[in-house]
Protein backbone atom coordinates (compact mmCIF):
# COMPACT_ATOMS: atom_id res chain seq x y z
CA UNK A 1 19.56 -18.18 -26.39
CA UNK A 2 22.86 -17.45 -24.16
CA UNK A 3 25.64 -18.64 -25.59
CA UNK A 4 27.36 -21.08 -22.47
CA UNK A 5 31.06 -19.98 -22.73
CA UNK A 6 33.38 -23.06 -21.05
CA UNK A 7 31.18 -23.86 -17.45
CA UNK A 8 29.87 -20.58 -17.38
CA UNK A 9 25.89 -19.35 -18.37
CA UNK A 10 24.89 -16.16 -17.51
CA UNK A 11 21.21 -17.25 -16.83
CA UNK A 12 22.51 -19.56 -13.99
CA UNK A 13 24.44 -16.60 -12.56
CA UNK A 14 22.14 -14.09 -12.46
CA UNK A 15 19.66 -16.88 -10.90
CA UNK A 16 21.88 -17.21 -7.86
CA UNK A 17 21.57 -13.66 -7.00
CA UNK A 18 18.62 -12.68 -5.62
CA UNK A 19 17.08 -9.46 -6.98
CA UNK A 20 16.02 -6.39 -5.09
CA UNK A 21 12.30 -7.60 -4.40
CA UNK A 22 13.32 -11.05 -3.31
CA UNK A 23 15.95 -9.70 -0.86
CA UNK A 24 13.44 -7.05 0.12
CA UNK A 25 10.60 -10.23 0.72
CA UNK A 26 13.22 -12.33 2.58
CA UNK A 27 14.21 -9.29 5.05
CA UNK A 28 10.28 -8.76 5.91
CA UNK A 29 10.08 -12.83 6.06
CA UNK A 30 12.88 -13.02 8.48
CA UNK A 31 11.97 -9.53 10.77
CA UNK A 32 8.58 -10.47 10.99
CA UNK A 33 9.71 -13.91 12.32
CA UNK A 34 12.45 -11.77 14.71
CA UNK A 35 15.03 -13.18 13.18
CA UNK A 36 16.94 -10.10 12.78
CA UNK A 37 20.63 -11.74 13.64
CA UNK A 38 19.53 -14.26 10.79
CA UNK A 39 18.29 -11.57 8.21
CA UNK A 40 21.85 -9.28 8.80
CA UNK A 41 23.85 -12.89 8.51
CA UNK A 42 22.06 -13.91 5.18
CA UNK A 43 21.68 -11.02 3.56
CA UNK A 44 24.18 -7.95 4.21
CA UNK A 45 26.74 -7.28 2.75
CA UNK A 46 30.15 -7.27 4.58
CA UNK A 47 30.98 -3.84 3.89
CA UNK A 48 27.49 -2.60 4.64
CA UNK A 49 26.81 0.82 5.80
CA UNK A 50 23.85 1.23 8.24
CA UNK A 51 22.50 5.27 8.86
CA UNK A 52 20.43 6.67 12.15
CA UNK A 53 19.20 9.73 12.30
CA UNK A 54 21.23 12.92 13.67
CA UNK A 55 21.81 12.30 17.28
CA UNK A 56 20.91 8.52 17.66
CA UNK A 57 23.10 6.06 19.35
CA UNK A 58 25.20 4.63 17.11
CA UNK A 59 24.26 7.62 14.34
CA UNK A 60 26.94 5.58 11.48
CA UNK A 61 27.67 2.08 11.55
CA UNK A 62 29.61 0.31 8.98
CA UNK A 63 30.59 -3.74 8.48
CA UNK A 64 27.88 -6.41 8.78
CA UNK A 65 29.61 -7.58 12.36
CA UNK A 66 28.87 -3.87 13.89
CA UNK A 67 25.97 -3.63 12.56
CA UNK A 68 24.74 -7.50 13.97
CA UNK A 69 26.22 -6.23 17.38
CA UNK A 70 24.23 -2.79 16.79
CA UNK A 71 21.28 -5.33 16.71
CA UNK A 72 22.06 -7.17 19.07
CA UNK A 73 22.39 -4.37 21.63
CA UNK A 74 19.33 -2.79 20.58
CA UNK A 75 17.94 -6.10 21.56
CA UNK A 76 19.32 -6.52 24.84
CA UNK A 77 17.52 -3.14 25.71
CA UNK A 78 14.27 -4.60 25.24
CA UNK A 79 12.57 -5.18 28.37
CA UNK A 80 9.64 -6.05 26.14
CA UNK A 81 8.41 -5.92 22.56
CA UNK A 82 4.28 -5.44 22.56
CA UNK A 83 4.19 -5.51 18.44
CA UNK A 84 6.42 -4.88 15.46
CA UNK A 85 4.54 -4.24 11.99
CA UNK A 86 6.79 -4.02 9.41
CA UNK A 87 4.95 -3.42 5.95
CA UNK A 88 5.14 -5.01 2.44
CA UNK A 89 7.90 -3.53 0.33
CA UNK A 90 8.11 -0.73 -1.99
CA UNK A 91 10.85 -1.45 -4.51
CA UNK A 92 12.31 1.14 -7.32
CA UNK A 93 15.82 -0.14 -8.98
CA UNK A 94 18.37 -0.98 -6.49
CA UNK A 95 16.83 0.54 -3.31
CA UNK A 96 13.48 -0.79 -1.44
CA UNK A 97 11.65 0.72 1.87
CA UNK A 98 9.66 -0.68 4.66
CA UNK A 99 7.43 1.37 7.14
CA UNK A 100 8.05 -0.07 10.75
CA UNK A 101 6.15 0.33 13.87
CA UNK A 102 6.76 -0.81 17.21
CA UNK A 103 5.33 -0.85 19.97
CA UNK A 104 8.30 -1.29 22.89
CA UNK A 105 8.97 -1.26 26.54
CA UNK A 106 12.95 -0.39 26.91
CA UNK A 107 14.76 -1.60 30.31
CA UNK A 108 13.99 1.34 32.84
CA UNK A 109 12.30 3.23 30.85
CA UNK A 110 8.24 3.64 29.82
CA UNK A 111 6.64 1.98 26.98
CA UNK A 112 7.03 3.92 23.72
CA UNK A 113 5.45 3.79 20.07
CA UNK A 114 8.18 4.38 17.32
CA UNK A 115 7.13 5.05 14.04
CA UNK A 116 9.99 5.02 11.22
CA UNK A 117 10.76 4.56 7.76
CA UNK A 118 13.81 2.35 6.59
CA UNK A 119 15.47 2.72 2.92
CA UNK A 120 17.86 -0.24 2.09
CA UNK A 121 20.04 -0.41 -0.91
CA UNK A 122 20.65 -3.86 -2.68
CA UNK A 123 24.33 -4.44 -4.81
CA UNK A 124 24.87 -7.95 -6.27
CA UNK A 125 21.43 -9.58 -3.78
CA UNK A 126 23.07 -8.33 -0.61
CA UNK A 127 21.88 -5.44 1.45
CA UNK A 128 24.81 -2.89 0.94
CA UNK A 129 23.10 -0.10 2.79
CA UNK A 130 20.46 0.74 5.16
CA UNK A 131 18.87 4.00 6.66
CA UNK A 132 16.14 4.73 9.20
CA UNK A 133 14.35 7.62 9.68
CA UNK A 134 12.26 8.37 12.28
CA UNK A 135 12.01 11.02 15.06
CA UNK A 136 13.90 10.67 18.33
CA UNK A 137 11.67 9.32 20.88
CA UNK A 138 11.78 11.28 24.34
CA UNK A 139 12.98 8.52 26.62
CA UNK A 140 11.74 9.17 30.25
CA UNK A 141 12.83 6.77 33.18
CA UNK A 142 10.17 4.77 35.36
């Protein structure tokens, strides 16, 4: 049994911090709900580091308030989202990924299918990093 030094026990501490699986659960929770704002508030780290692929928009993004206006933009593109899927979690150590497909209409442009795979990396139950891979979609007008 922990020994409960002054006001401190270590069970109750590492209770308060959610692990890698639980922050990996509540992320799919709140995206599937599209709560994204609500997911980067809750659970990112302020010094979090969010990747693109090579020749994206917005390729390296770092702090939790660029990366909420990141979302926020990518939001305000949307003329209209026909269906997100956004699988169960795989989760090894610190780092967990999600397989996302969507199924998107972007203002002025046709509808598109993205395909793409997102690695996060969890530090103390916040989300410290985040990468997505997926190909660059050709973007023609209407």
């Amino acid at each position: 049994m922990p020994k409960n030094r002054g006001n401190f026990n270590v069970l109750e501490l590492i209770k308060e911090v959610m692990n890698t699986q639980e922050v990996a659960n509540r992320l799919i929770q709140l995206c599937r709900e599209g709560k994204n704002v609500q997911a980067i508030d809750e659970l990112y780290a302020d010094n979090v580091i969010s990747k693109e692929p090579d020749g994206a928009p917005m390729e390296l993004t770092e702090g939790k308030e660029a990366v909420k206006n990141k979302t926020i933009e990518w939001e305000n593109m949307v003329e209209e989202l026909h269906s997100a899927i956004i699988s169960d979690a795989l989760v090894a150590d610190s780092f967990f990924t999600v397989v996302m497909d969507m199924d998107v209409t972007y203002k002025g442009m046709e509808r598109i299918g993205m395909n793409e795979l997102a690695v996060y990396e969890v530090k103390d139950g916040k989300i410290v990093a985040e990468e997505f891979f997926y190909k660059m979609p050709a973007m023609a007008s209407n």
